[in-house]
Protein backbone atom coordinates (compact mmCIF):
# COMPACT_ATOMS: atom_id res chain seq x y z
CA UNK A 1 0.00 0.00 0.00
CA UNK A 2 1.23 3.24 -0.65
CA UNK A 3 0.26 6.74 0.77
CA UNK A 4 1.45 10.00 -0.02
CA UNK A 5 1.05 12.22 3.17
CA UNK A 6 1.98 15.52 4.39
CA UNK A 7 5.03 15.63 1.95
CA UNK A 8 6.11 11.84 2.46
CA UNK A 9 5.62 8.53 0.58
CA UNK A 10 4.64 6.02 2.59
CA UNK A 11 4.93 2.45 1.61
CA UNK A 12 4.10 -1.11 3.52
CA UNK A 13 3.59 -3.64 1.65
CA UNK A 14 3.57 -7.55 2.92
CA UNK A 15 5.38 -10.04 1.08
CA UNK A 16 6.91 -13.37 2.23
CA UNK A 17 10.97 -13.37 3.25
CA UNK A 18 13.33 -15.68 1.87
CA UNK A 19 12.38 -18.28 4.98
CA UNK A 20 8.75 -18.27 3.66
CA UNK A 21 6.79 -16.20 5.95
CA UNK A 22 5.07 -13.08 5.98
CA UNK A 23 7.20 -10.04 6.57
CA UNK A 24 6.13 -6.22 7.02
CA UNK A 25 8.30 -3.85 4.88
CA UNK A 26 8.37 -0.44 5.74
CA UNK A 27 9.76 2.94 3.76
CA UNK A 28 9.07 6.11 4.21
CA UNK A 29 10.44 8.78 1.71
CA UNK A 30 10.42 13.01 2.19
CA UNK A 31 9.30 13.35 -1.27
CA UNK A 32 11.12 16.97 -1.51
CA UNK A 33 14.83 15.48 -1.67
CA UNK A 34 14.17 11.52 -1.81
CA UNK A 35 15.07 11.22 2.00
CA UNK A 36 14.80 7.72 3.89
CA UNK A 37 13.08 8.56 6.55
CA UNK A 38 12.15 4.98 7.92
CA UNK A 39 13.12 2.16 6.45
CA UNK A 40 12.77 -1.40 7.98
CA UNK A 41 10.57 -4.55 8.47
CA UNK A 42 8.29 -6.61 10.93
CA UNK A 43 7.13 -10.02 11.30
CA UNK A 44 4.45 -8.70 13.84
CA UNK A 45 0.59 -10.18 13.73
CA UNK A 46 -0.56 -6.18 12.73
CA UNK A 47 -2.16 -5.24 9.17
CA UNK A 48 -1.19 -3.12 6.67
CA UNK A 49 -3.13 -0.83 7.55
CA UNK A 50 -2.18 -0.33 11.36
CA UNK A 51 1.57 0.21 9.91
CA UNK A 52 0.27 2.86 7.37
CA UNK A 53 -1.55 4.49 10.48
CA UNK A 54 2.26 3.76 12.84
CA UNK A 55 4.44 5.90 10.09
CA UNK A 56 1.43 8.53 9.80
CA UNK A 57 2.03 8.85 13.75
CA UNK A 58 6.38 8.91 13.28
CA UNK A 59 6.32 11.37 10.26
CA UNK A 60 3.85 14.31 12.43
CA UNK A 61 5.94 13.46 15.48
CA UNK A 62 8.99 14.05 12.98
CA UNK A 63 7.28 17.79 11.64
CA UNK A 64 6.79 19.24 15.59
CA UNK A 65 10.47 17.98 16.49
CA UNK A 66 12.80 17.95 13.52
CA UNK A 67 15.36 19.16 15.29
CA UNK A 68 15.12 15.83 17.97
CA UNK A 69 15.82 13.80 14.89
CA UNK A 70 18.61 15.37 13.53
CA UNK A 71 20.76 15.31 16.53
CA UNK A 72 19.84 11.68 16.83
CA UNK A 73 21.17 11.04 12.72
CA UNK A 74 24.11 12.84 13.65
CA UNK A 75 25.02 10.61 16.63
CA UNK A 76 24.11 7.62 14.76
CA UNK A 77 26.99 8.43 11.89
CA UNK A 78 29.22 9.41 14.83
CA UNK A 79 29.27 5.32 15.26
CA UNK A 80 30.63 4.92 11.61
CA UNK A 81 32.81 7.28 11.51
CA UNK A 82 36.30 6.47 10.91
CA UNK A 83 38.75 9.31 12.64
C-alpha cells in the first residue's frame, strides 16, 4: 500500500521473506529530496493498515520535532565514523 502524506511517501507492503513467511516492509520517503526517513521490516501479527496508520504517527511526530531527529542522525553516523 502506498500513501502519499503531508510531503512523504509512505509504503508497507507484505510479502513473504526468503524463509517463507510473511514479513512487514516499511519505507518512508520526504518526497522533496528523496530522504529515507524509515526504512525497515516486521514479522508482527498487525495489518497493513495499522503500519500505514504507525508511520502517519512517526512522520507528524517528525514535523513538531525535527530538530530531535537530527541530533539523533548525527550521533548515529558518529558510530561509523572512521577518525
Amino acid at each position: 500500500m502506498i500513501v502519499n502524506y503531508k510531503g512523504f511517501e509512505i509504503n508497507v507492503t507484505r510479502e513473504k521473506c526468503m524463509a517463507g513467511y510473511d514479513m512487514i516492509y516499511r519505507n518512508v520517503l520526504r518526497l522533496s529530496d528523496l530522504w529515507l526517513f524509515w526504512g525497515d521490516y516486521s514479522d508482527d501479527g498487525d495489518s497493513v493498515r495499522e503500519h500505514v496508520k504507525s508511520m502517519k504517527q512517526q512522520i507528524d511526530h517528525y514535523l513538531s520535532n525535527p530538530e530531535q531527529y537530527e541530533i539523533e542522525q548525527e550521533e548515529y553516523y558518529k558510530m561509523f565514523s572512521i577518525d
